[in-house]
Protein backbone atom coordinates (compact mmCIF):
# COMPACT_ATOMS: atom_id res chain seq x y z
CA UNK A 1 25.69 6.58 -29.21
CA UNK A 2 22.06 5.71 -28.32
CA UNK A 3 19.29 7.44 -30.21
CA UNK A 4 17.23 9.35 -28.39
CA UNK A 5 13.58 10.98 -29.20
CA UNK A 6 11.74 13.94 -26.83
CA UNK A 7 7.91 13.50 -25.21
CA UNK A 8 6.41 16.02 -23.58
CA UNK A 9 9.44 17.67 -22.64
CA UNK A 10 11.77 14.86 -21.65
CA UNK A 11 14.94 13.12 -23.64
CA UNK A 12 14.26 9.75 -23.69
CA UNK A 13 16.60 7.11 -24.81
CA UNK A 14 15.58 4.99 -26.97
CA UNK A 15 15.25 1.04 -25.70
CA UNK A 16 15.78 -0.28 -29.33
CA UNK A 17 18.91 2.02 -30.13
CA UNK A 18 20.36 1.06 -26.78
CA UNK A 19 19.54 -2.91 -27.19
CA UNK A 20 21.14 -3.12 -30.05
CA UNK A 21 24.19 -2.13 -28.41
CA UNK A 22 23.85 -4.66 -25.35
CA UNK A 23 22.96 -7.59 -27.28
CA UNK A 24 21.97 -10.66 -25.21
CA UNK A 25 22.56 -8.40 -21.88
CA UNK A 26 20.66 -10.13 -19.55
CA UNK A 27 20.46 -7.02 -17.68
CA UNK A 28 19.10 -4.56 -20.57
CA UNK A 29 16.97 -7.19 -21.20
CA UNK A 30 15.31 -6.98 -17.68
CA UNK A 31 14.86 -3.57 -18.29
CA UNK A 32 12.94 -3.92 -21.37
CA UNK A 33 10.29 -6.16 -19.79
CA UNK A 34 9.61 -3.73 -17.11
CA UNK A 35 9.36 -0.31 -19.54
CA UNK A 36 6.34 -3.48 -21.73
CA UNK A 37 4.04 -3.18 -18.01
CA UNK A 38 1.46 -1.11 -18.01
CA UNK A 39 2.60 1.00 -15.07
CA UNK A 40 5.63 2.67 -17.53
CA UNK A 41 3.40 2.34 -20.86
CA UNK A 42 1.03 4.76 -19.22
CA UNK A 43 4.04 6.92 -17.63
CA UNK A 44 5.48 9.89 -19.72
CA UNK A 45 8.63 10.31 -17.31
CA UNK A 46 9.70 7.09 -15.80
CA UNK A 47 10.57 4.89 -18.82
CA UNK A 48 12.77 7.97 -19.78
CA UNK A 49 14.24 7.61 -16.45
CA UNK A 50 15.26 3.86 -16.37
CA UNK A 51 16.44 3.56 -19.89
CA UNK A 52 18.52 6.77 -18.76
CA UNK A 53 20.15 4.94 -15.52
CA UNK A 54 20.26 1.31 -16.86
CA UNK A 55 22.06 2.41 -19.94
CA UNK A 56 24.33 4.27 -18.59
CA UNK A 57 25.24 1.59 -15.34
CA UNK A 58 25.51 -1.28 -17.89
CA UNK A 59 28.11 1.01 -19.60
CA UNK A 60 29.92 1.94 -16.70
CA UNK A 61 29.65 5.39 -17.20
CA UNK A 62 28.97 7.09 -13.37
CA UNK A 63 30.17 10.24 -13.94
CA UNK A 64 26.85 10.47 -16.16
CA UNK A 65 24.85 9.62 -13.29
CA UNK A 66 24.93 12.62 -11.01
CA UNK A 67 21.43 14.51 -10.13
CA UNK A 68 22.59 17.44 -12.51
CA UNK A 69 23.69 15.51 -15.62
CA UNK A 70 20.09 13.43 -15.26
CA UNK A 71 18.27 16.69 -15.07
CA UNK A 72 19.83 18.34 -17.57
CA UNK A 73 19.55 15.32 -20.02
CA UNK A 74 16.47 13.75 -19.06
CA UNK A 75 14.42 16.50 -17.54
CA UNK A 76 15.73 19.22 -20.22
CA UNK A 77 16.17 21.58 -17.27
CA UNK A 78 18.66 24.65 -18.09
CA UNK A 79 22.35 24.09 -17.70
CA UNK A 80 22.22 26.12 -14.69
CA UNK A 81 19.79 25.17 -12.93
CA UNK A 82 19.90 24.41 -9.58
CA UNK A 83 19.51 20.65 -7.75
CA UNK A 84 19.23 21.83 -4.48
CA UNK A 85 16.39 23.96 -5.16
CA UNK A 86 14.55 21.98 -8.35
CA UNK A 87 13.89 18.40 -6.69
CA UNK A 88 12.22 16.97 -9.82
CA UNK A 89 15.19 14.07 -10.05
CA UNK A 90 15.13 13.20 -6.90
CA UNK A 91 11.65 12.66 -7.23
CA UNK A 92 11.04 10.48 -9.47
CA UNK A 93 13.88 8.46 -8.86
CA UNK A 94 12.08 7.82 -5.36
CA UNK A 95 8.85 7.13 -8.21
CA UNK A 96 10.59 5.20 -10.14
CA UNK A 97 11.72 2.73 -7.32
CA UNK A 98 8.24 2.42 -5.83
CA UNK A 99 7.37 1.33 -9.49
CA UNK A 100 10.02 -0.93 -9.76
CA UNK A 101 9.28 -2.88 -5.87
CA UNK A 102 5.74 -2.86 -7.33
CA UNK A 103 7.40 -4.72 -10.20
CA UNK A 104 8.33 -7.29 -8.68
CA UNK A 105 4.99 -7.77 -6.18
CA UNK A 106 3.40 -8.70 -9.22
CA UNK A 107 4.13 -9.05 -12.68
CA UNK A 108 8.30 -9.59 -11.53
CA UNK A 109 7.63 -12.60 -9.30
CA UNK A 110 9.29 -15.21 -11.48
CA UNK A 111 12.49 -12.68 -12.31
CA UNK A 112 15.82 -14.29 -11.86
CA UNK A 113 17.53 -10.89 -12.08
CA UNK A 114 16.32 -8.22 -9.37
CA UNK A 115 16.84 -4.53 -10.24
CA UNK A 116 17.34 -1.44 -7.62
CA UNK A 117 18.33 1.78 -7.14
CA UNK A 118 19.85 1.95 -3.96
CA UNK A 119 19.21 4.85 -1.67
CA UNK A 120 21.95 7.31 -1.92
CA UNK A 121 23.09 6.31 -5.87
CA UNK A 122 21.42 6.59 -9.24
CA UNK A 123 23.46 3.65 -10.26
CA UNK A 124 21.35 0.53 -10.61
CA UNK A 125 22.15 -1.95 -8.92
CA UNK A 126 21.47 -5.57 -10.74
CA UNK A 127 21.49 -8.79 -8.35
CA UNK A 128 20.01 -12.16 -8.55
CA UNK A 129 16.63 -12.67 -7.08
CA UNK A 130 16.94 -16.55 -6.90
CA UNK A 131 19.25 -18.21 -4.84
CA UNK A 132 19.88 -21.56 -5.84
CA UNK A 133 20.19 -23.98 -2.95
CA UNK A 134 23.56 -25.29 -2.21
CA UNK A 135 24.53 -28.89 -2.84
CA UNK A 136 25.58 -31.26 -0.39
CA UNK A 137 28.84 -32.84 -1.05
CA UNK A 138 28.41 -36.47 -2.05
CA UNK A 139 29.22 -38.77 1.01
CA UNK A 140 30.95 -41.84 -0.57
CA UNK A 141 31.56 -44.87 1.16
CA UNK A 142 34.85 -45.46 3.12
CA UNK A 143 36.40 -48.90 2.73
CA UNK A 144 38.96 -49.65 5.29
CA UNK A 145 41.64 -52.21 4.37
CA UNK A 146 41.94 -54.90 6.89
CA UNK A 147 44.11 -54.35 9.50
CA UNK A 148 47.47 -56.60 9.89
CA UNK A 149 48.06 -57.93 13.31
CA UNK A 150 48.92 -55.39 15.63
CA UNK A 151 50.42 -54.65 19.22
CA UNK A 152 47.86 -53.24 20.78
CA UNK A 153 48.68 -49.67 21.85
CA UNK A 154 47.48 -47.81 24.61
CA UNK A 155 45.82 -44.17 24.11
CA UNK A 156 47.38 -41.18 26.48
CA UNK A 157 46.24 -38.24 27.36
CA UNK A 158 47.91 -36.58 24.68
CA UNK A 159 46.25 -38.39 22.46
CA UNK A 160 42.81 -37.89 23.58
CA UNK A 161 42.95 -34.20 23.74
CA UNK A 162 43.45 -34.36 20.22
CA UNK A 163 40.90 -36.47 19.38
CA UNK A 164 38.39 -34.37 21.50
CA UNK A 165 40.05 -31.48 19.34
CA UNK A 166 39.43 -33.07 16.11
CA UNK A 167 35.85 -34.13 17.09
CA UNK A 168 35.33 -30.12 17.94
CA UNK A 169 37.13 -28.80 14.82
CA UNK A 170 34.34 -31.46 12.71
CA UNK A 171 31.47 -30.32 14.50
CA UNK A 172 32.04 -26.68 13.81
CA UNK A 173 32.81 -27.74 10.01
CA UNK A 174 29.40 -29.03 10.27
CA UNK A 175 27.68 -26.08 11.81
CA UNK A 176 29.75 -23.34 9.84
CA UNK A 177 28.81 -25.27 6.53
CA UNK A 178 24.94 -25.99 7.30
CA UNK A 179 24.53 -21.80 8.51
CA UNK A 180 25.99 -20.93 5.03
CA UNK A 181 24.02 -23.41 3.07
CA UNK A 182 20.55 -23.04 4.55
CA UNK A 183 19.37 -19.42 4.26
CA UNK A 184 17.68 -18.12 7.38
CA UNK A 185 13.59 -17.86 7.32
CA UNK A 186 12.81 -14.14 6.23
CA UNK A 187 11.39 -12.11 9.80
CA UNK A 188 7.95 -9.86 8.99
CA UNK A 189 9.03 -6.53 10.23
CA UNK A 190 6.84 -4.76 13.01
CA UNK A 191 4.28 -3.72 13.40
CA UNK A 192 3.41 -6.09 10.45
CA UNK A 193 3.99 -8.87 12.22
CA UNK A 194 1.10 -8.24 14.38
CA UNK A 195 -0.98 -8.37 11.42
CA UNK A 196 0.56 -11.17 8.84
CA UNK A 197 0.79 -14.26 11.04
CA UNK A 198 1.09 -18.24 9.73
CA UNK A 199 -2.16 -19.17 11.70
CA UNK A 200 -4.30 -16.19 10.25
CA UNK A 201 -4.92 -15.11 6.91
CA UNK A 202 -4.71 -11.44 6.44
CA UNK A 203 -7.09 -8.88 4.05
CA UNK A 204 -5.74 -5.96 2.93
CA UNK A 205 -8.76 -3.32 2.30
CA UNK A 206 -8.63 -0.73 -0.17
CA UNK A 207 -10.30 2.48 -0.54
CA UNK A 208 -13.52 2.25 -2.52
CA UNK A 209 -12.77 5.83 -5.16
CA UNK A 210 -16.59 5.44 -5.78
CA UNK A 211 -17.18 6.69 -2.07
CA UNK A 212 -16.51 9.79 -4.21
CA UNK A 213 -19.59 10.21 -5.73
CA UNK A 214 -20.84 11.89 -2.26
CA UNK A 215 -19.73 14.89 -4.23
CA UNK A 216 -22.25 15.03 -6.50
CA UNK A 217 -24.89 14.69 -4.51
CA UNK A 218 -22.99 16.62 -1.44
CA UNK A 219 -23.74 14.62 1.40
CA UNK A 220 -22.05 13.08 4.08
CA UNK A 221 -20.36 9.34 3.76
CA UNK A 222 -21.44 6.72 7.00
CA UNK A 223 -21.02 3.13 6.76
CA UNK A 224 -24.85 2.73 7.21
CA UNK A 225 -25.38 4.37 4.29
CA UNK A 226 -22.77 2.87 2.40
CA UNK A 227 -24.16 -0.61 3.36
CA UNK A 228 -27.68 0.11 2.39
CA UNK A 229 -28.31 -1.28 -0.74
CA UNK A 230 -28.32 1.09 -4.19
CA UNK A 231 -26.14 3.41 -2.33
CA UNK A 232 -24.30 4.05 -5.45
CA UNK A 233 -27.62 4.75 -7.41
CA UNK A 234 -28.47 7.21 -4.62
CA UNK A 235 -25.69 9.19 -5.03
CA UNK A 236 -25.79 10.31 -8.65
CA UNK A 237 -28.31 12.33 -9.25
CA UNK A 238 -31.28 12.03 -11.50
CA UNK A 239 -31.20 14.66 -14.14
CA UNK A 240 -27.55 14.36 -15.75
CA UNK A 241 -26.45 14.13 -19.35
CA UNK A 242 -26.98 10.80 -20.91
CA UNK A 243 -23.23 9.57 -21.80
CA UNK A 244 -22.31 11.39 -18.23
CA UNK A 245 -25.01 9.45 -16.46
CA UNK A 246 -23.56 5.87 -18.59
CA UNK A 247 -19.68 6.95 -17.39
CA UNK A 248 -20.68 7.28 -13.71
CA UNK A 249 -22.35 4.00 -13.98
CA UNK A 250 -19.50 2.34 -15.22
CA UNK A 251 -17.69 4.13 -12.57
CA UNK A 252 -20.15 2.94 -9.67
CA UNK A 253 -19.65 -1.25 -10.82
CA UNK A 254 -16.11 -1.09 -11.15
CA UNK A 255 -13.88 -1.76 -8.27
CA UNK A 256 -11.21 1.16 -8.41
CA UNK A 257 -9.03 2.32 -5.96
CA UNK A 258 -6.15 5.04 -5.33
CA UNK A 259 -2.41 4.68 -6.45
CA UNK A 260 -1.67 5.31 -2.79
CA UNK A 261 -3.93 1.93 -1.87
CA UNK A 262 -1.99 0.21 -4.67
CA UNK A 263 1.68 1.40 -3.63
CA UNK A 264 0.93 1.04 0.16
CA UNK A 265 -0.65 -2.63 -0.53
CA UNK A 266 2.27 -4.00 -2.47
CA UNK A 267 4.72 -2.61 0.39
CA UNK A 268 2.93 -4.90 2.55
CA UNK A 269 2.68 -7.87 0.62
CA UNK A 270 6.49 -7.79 -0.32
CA UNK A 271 7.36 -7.26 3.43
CA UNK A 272 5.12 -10.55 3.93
CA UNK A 273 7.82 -12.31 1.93
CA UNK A 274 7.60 -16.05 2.40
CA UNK A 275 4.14 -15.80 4.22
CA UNK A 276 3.08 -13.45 1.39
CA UNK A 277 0.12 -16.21 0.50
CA UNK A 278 -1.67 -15.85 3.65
CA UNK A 279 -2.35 -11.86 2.87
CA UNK A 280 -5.46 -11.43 0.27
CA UNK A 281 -6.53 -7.67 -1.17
CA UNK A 282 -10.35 -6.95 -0.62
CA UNK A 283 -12.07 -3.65 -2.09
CA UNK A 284 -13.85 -2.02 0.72
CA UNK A 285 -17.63 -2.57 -1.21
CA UNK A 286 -16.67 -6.22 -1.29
CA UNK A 287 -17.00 -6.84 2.63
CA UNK A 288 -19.33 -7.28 5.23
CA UNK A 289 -19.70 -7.42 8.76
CA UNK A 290 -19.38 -10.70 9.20
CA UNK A 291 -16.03 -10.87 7.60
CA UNK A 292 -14.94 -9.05 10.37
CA UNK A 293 -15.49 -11.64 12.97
CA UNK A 294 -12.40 -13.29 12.17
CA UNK A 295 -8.85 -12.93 11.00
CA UNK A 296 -6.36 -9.91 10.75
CA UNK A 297 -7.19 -6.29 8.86
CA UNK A 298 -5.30 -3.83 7.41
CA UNK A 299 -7.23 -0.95 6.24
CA UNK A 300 -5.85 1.57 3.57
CA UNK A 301 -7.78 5.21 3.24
CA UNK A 302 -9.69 7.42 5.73
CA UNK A 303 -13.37 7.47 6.93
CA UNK A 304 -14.51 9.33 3.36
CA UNK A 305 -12.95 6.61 0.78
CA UNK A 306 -12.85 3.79 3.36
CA UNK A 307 -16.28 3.87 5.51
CA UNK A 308 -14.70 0.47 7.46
CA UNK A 309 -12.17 3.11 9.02
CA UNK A 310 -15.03 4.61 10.92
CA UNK A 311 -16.00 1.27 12.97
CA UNK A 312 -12.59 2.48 15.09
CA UNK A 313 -12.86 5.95 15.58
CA UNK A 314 -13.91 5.88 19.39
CA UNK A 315 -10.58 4.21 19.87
CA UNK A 316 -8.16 6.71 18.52
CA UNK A 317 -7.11 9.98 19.37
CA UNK A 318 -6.55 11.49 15.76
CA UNK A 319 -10.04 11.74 14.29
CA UNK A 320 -10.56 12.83 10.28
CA UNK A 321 -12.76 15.95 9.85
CA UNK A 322 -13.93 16.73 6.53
CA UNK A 323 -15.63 20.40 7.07
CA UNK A 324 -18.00 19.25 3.94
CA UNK A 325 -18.05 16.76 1.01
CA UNK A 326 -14.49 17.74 -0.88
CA UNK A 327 -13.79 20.51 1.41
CA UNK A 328 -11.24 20.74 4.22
CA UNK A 329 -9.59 18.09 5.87
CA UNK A 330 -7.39 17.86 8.85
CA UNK A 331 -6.87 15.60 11.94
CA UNK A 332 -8.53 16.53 15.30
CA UNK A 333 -6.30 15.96 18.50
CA UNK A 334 -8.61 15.19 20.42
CA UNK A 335 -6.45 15.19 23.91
CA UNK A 336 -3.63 17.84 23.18
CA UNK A 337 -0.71 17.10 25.03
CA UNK A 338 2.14 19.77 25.91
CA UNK A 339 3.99 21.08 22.63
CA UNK A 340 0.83 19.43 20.40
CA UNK A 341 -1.71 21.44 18.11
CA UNK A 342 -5.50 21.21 18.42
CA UNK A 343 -5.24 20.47 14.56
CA UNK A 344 -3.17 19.20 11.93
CA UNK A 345 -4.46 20.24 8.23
CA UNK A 346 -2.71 18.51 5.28
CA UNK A 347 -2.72 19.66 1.55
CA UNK A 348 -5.86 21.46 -0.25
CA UNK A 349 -6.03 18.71 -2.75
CA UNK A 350 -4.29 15.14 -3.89
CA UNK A 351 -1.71 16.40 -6.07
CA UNK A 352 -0.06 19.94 -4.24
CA UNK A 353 2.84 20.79 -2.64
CA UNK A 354 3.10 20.75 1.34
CA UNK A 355 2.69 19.23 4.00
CA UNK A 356 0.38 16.17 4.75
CA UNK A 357 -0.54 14.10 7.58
CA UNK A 358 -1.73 10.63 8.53
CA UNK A 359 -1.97 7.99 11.38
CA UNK A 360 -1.00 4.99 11.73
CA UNK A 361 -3.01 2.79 14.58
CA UNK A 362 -2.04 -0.78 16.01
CA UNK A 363 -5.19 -2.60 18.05
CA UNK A 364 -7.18 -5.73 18.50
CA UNK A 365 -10.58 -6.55 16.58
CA UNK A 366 -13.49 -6.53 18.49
CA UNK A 367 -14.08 -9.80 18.06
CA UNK A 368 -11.05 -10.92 19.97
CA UNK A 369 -9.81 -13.25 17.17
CA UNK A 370 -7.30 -11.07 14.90
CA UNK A 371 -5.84 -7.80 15.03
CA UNK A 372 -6.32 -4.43 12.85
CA UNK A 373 -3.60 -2.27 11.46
CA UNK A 374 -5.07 1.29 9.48
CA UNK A 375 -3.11 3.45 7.48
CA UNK A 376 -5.04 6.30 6.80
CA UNK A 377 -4.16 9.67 5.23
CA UNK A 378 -6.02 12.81 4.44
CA UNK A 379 -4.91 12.89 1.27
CA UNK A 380 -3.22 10.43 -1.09
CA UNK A 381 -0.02 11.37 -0.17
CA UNK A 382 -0.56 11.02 3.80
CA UNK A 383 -1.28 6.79 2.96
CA UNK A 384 1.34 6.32 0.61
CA UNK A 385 4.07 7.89 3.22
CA UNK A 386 2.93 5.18 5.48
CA UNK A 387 4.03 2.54 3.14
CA UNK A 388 7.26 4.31 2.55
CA UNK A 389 7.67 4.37 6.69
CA UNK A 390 6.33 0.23 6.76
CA UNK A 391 9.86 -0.09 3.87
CA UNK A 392 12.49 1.68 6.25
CA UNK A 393 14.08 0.20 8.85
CA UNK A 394 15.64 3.00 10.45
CA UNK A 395 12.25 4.90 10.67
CA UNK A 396 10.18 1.58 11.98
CA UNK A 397 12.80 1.04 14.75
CA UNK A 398 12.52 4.61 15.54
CA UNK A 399 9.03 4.70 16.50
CA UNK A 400 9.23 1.57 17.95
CA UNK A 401 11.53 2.92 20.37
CA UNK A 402 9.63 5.84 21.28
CA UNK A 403 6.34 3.81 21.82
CA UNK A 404 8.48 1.37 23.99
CA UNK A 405 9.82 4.20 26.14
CA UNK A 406 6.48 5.13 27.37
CA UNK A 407 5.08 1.49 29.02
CA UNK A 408 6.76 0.32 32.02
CA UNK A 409 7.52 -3.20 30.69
CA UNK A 410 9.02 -1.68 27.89
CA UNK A 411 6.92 -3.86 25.20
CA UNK A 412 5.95 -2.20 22.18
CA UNK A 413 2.24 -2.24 22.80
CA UNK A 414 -0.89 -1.21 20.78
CA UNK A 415 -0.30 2.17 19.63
CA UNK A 416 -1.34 4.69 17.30
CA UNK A 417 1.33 7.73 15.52
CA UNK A 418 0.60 10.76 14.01
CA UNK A 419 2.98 11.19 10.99
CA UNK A 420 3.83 14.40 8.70
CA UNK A 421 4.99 13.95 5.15
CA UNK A 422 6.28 16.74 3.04
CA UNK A 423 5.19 16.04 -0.43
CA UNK A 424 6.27 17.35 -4.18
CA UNK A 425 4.45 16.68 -7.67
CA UNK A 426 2.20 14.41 -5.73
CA UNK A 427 4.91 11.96 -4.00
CA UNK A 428 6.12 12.39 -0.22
CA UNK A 429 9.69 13.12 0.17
CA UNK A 430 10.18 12.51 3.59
CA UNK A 431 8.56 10.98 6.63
CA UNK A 432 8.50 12.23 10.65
CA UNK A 433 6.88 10.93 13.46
CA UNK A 434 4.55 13.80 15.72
CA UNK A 435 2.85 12.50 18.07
CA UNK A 436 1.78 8.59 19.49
CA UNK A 437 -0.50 7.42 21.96
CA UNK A 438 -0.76 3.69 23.58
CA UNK A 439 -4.21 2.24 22.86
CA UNK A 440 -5.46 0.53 26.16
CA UNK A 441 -8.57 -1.39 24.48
């Protein structure tokens, strides 16, 4: 049986004790070089997690993979304790796949092996990632003997209907094999096709985190001032201690951004698939006007952490408030319709429990020569639930379907959705659409 050791309250099993019972497993193997990335080094919870689930798949052993057997032996919860009302598992098994898609957007590329957890199991689920093209069958010569002298027969009509027959029966050889052994070019999914296009190249921008400083000095965040040169200098104030005053400068000339930005980017880039090259990431400090003039946008973050996000607020219907620097936040309706509040407030702080909302908007650039997707939230939470509704299907064709129902031609036009998340221990667990409006630019 696998060693195991505790950290900070959570049976982990060990990777060593368990490799040495795999061997050459190609699979457990896989599993070690994701639990070396930095994303599971600096996570006390997931690398318990993974080892926990791969071991146990590779062995066979299912009945160990139920939500109460992983929280009691993972999680340390109580033997009694309660699934249905302690969601931690489910949690950070939806973590823990996030992690793993983000895997693969980056340091994973080259992986032969591709590992899941599909929705609905805690059994991995371990499946090539390569598909090796098909060879064509050799096509040798035929040599035909030379005929002997022959009496000349004449063909019926028997005997051309089975020709035409055999003709038919080798052209749908041909078809059938040629479907099979070329694999079909990979569709973007909408709306992101609107945005990732083989003519344009596409920019991702993040959320600057140093927008942040506002709350040290307290005041309000416009993309004038943000453009204005030594904004950053402007916004920490003069009298601080010394190795305070050094941290915020590092702070202020490095290019961070939120784990939202980063989970909701990689979404996008992976749903690019083969046109994945033409989509670049851009910190929101790093661009200017001009940029703008050309190409297709997708902006991450609201007005306070992405100042780019304002440029567009005339156009939508769901405007941020912030009632002051770190204080309040909710969306303004700023049209109510029947059934619809005046407000929707999201969480106190990145981090709680409750309920969060964010918008996702559809429209052209005002330069006429790309288009502009935003995903803004009021909280971390509200952006990263955005990339978890870009990933599902059966949410995407939903709201595609109610933005269709509401233009005559029935084209899914430019648009913009409200959408509530319900979030635990920082991570939404579920996504709804509440309200959407057709932009008419």
């Amino acid at each position: 049986m696998a060693t195991s050791s505790v950290r900070d309250g959570i049976q982990a099993v060990s990777p060593t004790a368990s490799g040495s019972k795999f061997g050459s497993d190609p699979r457990w193997q896989l599993v070690e070089r994701i639990l070396e990335t930095s994303p599971f080094q600096k996570s006390s919870h997931l690398p318990a997690l993974l080892s926990y689930l791969a071991e146990h798949t590779i062995r066979g052993q299912h009945d160990a993979l139920t939500e109460r057997r992983i929280g009691i032996t993972v999680f340390g919860k109580p033997a009694d304790y309660s699934p249905a009302e302690d969601s931690a598992v489910r949690v950070h098994v939806r973590q823990l796949r996030l992690r793993l898609h983000e895997y693969y957007a980056c340091e994973g590329r080259g992986e032969s092996l591709v590992v899941d957890i599909p929705k609905g199991s805690y059994a991995l689920e371990f499946r090539s990632g390569i598909v090796e093209p098909r060879l064509r069958p050799e096509v040798l010569p035929v040599v035909l003997p030379t005929p002997a002298p022959a009496r000349v027969r004449r063909i019926g009509w028997r005997d051309g209907v089975a020709l035409l027959a055999l003709i038919a029966a080798v052209v749908c050889g041909i078809g059938w094999y040629w479907s099979a052994a070329v694999p079909r070019a990979r569709t973007i999914p909408w709306p992101l096709n609107a945005v990732i296009e083989p003519q344009q190249d596409t920019r991702i921008v993040v959320s600057d985190c140093n927008s942040m400083l506002r709350l040290l000095s307290n005041k309000e965040l416009t993309l004038e001032d943000y453009l204005e040169p030594g904004y950053f200098d402007r916004m920490i104030p003069a009298h601080m201690d010394h190795n305070v005053s050094r941290l915020l400068g590092y702070v202020s000339d490095s290019q961070l951004t939120s784990f939202a930005d980063v989970v909701a980017a990689s979404t996008v880039v992976r749903l690019a698939g083969p046109l994945a090259g033409h989509v670049s990431i851009r910190s929101a400090r790093d661009l200017n006007r001009r940029d703008l003039e050309g190409g297709n946008y997708i902006f991450l973050g609201g007005p306070t952490s992405n100042p780019w996000v304002s440029l567009f607020t005339d156009k939508l219907n769901f405007e941020v408030v912030e009632e002051s620097p770190g204080g309040k936040m909710y969306f303004r309706n700023k049209n109510p319709r029947p059934g619809e509040q005046a407000i929707y407030q999201g969480l106190d702080h990145t981090g709680s429990a409750g309920e969060d909302y964010a918008t996702m908007s559809l429209l052209p650039s005002d330069s006429g020569q790309g288009n502009v997707l935003i995903l803004q939230g009021l909280r971390q939470e509200g952006t990263e639930a955005l990339g978890v509704l870009l990933a599902d299907t059966t949410a995407r064709n939903d709201l595609k379907r109610e933005l269709s129902q509401q233009t005559a031609s029935g084209q899914t036009p430019w648009f913009e959705a409200l959408i509530r998340t319900r979030a635990v221990a920082g991570a939404p667990v579920s996504v709804s659409v509440v309200a959407t409006r057709i932009i008419h630019p």
